[in-house]
PDB file of N, CA and C in Angstrom:
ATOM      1  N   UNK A   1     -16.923  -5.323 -24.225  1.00  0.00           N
ATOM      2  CA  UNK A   1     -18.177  -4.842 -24.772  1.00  0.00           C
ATOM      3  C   UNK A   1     -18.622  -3.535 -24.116  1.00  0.00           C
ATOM      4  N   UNK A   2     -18.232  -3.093 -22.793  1.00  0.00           N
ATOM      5  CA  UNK A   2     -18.063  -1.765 -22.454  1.00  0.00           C
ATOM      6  C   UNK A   2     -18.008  -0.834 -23.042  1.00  0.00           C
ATOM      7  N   UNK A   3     -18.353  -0.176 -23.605  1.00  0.00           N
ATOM      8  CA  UNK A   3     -17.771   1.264 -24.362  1.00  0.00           C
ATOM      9  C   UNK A   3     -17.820   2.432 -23.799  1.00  0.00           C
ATOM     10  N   UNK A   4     -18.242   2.881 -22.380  1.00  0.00           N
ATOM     11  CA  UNK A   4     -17.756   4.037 -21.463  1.00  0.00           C
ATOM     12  C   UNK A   4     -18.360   3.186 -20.160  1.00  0.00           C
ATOM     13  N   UNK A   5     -17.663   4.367 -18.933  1.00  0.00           N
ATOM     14  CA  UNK A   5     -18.217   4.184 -17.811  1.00  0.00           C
ATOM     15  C   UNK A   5     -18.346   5.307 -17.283  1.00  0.00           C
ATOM     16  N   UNK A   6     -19.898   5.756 -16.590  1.00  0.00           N
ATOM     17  CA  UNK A   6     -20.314   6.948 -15.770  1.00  0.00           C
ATOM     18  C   UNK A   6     -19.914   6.543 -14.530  1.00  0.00           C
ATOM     19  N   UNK A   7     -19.068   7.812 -13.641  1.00  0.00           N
ATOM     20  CA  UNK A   7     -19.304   7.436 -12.266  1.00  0.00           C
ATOM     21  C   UNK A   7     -19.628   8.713 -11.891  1.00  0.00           C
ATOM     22  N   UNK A   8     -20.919   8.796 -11.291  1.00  0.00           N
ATOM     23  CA  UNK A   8     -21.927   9.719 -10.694  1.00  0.00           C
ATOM     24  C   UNK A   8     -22.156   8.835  -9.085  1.00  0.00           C
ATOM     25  N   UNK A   9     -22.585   9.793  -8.095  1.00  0.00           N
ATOM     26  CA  UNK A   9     -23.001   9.599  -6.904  1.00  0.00           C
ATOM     27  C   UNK A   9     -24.769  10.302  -6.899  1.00  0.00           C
ATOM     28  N   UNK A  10     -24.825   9.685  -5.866  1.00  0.00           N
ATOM     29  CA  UNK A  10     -26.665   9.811  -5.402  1.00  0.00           C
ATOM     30  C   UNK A  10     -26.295  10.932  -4.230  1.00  0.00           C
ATOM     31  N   UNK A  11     -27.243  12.292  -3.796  1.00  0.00           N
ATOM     32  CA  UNK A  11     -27.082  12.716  -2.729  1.00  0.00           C
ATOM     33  C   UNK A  11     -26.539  14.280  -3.434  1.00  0.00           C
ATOM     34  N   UNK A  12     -26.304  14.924  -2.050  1.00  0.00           N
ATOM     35  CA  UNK A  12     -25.734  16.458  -2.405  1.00  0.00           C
ATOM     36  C   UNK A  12     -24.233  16.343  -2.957  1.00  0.00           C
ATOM     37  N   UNK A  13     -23.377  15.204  -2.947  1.00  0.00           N
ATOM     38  CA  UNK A  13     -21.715  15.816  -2.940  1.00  0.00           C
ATOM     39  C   UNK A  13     -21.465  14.082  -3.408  1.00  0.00           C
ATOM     40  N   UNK A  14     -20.730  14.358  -4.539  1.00  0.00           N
ATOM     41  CA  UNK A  14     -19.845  13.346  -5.315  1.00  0.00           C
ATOM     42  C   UNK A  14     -19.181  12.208  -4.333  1.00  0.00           C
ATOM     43  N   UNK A  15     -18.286  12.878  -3.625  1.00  0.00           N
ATOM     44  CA  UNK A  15     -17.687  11.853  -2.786  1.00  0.00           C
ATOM     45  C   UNK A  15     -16.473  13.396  -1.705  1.00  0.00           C
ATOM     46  N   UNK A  16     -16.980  13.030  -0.534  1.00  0.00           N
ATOM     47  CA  UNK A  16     -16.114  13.699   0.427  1.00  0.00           C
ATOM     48  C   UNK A  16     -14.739  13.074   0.819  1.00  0.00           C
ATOM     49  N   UNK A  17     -14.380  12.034   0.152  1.00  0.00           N
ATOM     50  CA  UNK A  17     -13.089  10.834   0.993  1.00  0.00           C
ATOM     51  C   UNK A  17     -13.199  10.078   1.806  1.00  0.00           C
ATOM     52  N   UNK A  18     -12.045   9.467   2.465  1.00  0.00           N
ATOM     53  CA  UNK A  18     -12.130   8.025   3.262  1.00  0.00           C
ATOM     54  C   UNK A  18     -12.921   8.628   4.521  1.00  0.00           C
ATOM     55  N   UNK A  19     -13.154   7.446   5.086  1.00  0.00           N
ATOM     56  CA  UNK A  19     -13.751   7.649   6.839  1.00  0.00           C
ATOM     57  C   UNK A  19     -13.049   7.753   7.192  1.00  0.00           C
ATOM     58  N   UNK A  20     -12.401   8.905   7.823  1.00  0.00           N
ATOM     59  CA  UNK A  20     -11.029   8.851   9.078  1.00  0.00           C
ATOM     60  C   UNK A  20     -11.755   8.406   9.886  1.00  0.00           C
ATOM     61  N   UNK A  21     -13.224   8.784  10.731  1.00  0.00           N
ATOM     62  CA  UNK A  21     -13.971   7.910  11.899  1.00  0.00           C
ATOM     63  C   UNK A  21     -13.592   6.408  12.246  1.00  0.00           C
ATOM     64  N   UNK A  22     -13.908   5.616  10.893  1.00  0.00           N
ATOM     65  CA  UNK A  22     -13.365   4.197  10.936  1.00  0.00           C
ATOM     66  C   UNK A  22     -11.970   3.961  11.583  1.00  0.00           C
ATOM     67  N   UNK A  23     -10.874   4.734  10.188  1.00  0.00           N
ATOM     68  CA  UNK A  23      -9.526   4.187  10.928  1.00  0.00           C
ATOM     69  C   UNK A  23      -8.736   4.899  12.444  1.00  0.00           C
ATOM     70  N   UNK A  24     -10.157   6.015  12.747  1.00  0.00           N
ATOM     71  CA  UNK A  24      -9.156   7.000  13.917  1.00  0.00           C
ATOM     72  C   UNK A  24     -10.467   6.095  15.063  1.00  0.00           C
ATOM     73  N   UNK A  25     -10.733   5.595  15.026  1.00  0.00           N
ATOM     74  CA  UNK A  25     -11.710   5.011  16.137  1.00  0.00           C
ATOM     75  C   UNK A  25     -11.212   3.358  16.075  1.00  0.00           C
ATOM     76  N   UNK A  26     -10.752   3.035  15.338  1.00  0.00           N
ATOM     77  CA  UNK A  26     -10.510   1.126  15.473  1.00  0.00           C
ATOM     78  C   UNK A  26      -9.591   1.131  15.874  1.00  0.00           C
ATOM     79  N   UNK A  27      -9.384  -0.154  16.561  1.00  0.00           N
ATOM     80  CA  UNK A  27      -8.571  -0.448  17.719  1.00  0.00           C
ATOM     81  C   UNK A  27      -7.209  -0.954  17.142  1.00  0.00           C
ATOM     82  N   UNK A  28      -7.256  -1.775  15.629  1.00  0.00           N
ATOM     83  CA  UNK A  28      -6.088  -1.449  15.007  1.00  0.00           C
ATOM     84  C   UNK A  28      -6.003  -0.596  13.903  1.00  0.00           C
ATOM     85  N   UNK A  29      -5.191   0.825  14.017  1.00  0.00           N
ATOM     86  CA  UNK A  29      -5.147   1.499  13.434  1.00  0.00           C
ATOM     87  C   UNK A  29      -4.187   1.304  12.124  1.00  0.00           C
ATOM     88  N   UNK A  30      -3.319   0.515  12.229  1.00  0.00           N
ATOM     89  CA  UNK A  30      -2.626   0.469  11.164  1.00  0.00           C
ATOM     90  C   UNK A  30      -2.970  -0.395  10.103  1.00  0.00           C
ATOM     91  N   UNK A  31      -3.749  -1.743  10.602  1.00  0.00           N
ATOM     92  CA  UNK A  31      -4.633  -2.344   9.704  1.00  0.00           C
ATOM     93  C   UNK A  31      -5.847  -1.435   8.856  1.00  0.00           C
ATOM     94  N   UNK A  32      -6.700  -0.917   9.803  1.00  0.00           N
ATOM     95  CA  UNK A  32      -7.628   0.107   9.193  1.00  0.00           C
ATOM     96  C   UNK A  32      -7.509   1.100   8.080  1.00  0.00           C
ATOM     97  N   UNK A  33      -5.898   1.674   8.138  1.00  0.00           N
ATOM     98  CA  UNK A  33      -5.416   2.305   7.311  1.00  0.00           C
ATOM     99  C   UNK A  33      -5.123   1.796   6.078  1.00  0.00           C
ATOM    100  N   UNK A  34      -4.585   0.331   6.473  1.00  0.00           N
ATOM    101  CA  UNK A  34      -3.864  -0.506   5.006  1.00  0.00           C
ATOM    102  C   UNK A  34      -5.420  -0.945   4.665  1.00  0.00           C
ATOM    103  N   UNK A  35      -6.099  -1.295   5.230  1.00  0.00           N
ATOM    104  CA  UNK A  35      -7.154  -1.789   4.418  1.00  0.00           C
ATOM    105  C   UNK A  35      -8.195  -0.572   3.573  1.00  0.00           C
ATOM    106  N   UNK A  36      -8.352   0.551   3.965  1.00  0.00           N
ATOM    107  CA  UNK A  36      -8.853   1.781   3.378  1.00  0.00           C
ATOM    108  C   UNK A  36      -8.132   1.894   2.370  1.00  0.00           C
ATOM    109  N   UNK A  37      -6.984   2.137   2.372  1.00  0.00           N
ATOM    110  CA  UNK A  37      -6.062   2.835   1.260  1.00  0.00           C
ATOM    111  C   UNK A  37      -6.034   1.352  -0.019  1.00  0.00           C
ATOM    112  N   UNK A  38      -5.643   0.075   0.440  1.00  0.00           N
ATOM    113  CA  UNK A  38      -5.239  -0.861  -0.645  1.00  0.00           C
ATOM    114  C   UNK A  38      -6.842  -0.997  -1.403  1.00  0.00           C
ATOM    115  N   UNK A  39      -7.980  -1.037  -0.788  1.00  0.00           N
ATOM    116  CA  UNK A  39      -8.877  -0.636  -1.587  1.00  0.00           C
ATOM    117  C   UNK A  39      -9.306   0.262  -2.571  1.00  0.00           C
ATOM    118  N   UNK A  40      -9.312   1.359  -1.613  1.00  0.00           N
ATOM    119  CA  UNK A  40      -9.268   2.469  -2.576  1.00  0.00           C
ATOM    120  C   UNK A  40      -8.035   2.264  -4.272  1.00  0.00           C
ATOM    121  N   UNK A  41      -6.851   2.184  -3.684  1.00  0.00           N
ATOM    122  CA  UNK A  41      -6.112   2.036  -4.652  1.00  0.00           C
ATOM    123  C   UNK A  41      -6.240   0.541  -5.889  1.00  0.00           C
ATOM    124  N   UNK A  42      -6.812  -0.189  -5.514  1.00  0.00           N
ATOM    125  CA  UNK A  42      -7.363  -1.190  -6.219  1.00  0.00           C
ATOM    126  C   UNK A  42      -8.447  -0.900  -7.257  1.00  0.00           C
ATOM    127  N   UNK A  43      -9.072  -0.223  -6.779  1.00  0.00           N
ATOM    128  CA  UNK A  43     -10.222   0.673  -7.684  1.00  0.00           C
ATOM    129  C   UNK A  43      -9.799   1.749  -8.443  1.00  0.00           C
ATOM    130  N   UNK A  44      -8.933   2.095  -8.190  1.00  0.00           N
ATOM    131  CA  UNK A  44      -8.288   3.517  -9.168  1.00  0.00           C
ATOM    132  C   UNK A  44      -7.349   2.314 -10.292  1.00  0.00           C
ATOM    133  N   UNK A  45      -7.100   1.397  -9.862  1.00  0.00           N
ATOM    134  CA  UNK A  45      -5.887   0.783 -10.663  1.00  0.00           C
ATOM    135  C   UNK A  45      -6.991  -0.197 -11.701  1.00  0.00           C
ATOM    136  N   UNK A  46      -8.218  -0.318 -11.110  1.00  0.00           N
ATOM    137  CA  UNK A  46      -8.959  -0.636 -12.467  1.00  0.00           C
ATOM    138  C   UNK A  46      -9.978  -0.062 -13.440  1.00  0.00           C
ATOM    139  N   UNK A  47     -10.355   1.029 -12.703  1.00  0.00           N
ATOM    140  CA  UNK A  47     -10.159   2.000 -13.512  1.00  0.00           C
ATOM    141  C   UNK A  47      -9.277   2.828 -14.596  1.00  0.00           C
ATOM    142  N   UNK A  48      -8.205   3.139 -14.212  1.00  0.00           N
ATOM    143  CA  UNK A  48      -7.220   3.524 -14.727  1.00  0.00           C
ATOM    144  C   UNK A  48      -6.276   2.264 -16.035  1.00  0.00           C
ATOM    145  N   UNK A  49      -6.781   1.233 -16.010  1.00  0.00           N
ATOM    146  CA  UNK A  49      -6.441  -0.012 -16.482  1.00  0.00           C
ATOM    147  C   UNK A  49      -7.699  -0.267 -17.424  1.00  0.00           C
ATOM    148  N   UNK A  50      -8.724   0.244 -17.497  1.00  0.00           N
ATOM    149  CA  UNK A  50     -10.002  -0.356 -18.193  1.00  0.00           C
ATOM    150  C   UNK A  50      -9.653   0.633 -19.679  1.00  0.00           C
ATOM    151  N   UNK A  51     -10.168  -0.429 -20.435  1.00  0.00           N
ATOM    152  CA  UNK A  51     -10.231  -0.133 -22.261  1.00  0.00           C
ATOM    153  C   UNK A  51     -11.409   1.625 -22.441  1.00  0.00           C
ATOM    154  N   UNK A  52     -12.309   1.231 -21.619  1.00  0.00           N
ATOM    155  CA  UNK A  52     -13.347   2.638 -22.010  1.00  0.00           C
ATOM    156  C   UNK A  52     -13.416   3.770 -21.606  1.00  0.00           C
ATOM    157  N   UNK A  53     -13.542   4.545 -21.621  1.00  0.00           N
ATOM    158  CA  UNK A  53     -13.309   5.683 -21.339  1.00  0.00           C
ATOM    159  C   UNK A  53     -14.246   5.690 -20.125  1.00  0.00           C
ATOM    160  N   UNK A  54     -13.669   6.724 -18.774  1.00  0.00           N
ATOM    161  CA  UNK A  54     -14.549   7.202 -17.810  1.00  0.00           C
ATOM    162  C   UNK A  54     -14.722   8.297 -17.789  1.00  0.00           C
ATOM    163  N   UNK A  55     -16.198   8.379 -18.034  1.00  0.00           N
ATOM    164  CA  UNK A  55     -16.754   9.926 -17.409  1.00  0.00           C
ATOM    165  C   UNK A  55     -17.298   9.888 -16.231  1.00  0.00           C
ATOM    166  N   UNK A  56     -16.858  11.172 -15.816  1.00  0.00           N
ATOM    167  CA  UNK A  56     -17.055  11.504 -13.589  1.00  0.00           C
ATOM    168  C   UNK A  56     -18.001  12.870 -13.843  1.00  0.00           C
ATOM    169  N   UNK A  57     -19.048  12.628 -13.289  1.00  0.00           N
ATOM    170  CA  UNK A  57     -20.325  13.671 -13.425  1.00  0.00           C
ATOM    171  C   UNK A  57     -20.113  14.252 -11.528  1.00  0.00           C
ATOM    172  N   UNK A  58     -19.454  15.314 -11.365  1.00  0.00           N
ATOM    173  CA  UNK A  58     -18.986  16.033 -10.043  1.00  0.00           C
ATOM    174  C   UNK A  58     -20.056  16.560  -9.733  1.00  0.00           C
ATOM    175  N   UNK A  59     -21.279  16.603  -8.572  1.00  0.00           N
ATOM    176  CA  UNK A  59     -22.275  17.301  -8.162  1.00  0.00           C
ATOM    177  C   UNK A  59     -21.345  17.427  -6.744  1.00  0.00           C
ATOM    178  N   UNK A  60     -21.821  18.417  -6.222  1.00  0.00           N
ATOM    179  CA  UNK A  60     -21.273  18.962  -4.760  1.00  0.00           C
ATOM    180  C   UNK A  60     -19.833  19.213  -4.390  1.00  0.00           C
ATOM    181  N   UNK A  61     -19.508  18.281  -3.383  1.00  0.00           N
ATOM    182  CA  UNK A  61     -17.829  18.148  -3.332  1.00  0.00           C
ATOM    183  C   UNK A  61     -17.625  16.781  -3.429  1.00  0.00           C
ATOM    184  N   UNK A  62     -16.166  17.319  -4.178  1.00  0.00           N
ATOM    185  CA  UNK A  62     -15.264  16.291  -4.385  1.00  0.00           C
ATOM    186  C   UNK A  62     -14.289  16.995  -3.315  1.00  0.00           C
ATOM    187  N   UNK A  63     -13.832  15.810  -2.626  1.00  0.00           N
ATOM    188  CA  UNK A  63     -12.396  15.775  -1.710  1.00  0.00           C
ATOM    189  C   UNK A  63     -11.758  15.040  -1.348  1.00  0.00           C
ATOM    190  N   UNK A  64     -10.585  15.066  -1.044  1.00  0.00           N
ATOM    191  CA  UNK A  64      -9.961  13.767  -0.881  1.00  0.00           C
ATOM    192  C   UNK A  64      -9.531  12.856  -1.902  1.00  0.00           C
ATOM    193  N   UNK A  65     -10.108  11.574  -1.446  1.00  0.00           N
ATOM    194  CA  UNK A  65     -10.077  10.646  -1.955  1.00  0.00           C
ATOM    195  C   UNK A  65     -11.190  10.910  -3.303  1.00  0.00           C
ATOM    196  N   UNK A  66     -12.070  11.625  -3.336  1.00  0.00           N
ATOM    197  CA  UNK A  66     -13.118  11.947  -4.377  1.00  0.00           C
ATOM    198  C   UNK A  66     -12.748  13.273  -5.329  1.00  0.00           C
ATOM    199  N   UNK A  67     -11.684  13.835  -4.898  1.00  0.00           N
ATOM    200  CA  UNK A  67     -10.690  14.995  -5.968  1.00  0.00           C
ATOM    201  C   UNK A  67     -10.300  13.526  -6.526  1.00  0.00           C
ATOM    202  N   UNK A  68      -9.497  12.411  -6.219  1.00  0.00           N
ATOM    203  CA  UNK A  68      -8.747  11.611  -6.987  1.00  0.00           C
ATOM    204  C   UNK A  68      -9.403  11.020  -7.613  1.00  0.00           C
ATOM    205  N   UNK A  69     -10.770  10.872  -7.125  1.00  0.00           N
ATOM    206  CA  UNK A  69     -11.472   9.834  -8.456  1.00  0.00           C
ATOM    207  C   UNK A  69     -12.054  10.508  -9.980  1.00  0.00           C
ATOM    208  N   UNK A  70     -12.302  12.061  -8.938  1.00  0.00           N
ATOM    209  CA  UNK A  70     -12.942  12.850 -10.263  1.00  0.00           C
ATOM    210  C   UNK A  70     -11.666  13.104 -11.367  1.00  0.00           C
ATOM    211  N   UNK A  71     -10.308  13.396 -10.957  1.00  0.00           N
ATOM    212  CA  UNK A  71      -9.156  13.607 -11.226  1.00  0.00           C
ATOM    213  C   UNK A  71      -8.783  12.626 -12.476  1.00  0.00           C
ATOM    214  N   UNK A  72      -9.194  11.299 -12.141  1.00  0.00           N
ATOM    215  CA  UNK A  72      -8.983   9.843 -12.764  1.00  0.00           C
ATOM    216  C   UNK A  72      -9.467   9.928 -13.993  1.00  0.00           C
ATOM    217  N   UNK A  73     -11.062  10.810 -14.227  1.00  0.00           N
ATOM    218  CA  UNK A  73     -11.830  10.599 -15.326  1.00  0.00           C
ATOM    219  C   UNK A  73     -11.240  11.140 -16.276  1.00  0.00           C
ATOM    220  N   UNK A  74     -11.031  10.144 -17.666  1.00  0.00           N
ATOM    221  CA  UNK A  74     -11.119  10.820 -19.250  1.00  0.00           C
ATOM    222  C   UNK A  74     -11.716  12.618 -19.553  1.00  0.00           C
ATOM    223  N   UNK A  75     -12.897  12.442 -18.930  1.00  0.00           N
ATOM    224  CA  UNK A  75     -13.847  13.540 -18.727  1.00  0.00           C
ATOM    225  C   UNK A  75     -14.520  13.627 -17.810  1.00  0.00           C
ATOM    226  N   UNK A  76     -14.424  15.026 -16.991  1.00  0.00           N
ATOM    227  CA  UNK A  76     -14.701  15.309 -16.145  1.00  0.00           C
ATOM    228  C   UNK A  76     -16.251  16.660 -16.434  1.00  0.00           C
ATOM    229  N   UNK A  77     -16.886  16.464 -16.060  1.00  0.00           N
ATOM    230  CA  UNK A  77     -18.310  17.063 -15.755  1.00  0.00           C
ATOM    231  C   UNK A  77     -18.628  17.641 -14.570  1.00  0.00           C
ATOM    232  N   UNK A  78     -18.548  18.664 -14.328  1.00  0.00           N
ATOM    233  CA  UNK A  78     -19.022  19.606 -12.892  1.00  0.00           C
ATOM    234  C   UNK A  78     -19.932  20.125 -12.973  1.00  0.00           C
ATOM    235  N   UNK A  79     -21.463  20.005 -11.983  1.00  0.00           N
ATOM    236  CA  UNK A  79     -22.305  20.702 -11.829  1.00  0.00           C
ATOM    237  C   UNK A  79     -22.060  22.030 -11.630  1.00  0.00           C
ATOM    238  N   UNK A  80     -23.173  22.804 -11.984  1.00  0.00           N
ATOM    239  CA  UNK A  80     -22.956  24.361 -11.464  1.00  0.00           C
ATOM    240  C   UNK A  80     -22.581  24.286  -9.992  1.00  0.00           C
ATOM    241  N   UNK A  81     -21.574  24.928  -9.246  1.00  0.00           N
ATOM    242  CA  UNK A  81     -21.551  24.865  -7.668  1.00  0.00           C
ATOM    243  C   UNK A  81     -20.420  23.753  -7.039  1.00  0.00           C
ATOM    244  N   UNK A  82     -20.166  22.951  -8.279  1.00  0.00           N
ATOM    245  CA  UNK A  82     -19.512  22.232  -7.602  1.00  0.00           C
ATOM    246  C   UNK A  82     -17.844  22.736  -6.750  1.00  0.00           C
ATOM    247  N   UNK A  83     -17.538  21.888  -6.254  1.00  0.00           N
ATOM    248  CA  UNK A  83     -16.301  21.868  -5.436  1.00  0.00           C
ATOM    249  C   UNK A  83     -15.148  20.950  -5.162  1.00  0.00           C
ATOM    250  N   UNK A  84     -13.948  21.129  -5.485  1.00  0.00           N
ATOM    251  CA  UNK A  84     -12.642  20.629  -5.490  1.00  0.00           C
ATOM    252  C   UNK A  84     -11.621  20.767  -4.292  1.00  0.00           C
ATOM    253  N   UNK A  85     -11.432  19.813  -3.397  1.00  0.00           N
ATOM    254  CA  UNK A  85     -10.723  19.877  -2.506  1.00  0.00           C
ATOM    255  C   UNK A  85     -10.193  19.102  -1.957  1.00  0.00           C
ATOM    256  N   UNK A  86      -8.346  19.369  -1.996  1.00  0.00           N
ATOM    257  CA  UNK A  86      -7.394  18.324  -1.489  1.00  0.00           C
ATOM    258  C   UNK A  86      -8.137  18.402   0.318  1.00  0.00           C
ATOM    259  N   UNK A  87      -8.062  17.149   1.005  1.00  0.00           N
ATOM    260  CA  UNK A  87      -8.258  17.048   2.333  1.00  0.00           C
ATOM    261  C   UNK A  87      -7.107  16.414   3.401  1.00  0.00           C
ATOM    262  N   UNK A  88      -5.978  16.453   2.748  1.00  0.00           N
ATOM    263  CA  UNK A  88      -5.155  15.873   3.659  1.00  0.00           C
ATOM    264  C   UNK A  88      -4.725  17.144   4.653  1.00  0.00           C
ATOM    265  N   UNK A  89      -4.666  17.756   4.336  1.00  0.00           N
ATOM    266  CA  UNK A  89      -3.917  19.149   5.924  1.00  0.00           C
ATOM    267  C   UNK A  89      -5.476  18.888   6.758  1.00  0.00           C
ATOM    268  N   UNK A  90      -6.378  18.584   6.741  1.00  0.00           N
ATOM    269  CA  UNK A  90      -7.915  18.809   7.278  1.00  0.00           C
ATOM    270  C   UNK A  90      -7.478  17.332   8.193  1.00  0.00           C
ATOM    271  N   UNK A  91      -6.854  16.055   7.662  1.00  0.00           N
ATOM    272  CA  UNK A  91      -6.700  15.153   8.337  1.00  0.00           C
ATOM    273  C   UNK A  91      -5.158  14.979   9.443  1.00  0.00           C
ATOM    274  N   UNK A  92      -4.285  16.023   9.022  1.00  0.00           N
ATOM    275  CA  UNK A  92      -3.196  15.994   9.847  1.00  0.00           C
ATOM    276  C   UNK A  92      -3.524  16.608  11.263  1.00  0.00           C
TER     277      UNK A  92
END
């Protein structure tokens, strides 16, 4: 009964990506990692799996993990100003 889905954020910037803080500060790091990422990827896979179309309304930055979600949408919507940016060399 869905017939679209908006994903918009509250605040100056769409989505900046994962917390490296979390997984570079916990004491198991390799858990921290699998549990960030299999989430994240759980949510793109139902998204990407859903019947309705998604529209991604981009205010601020997108990075990271939030380039991939805006990336995901059917249709994509960018505020005036907005911003696109891979963040993995920023995390190496």
């Amino acid at each position: 009964s869905v017939r679209a889905v908006l994903l918009q954020a509250e605040g100056k910037n769409f989505c900046v990506g994962g917390d490296m803080g979390f997984v570079g500060n916990h004491e198991n790091r390799p858990w921290a990692i699998k549990s960030t990422v299999v989430d994240f990827h759980l949510a793109i896979q139902h998204f990407a799996e859903m019947d309705a179309p998604l529209i991604v309304a981009v205010n601020g930055v997108a990075a990271g993990a939030g380039l991939a979600l805006a990336a995901l949408g059917d249709y994509v919507v960018g505020a005036q100003g907005s911003r696109y940016a891979f963040a993995y060399n920023s995390v190496g």
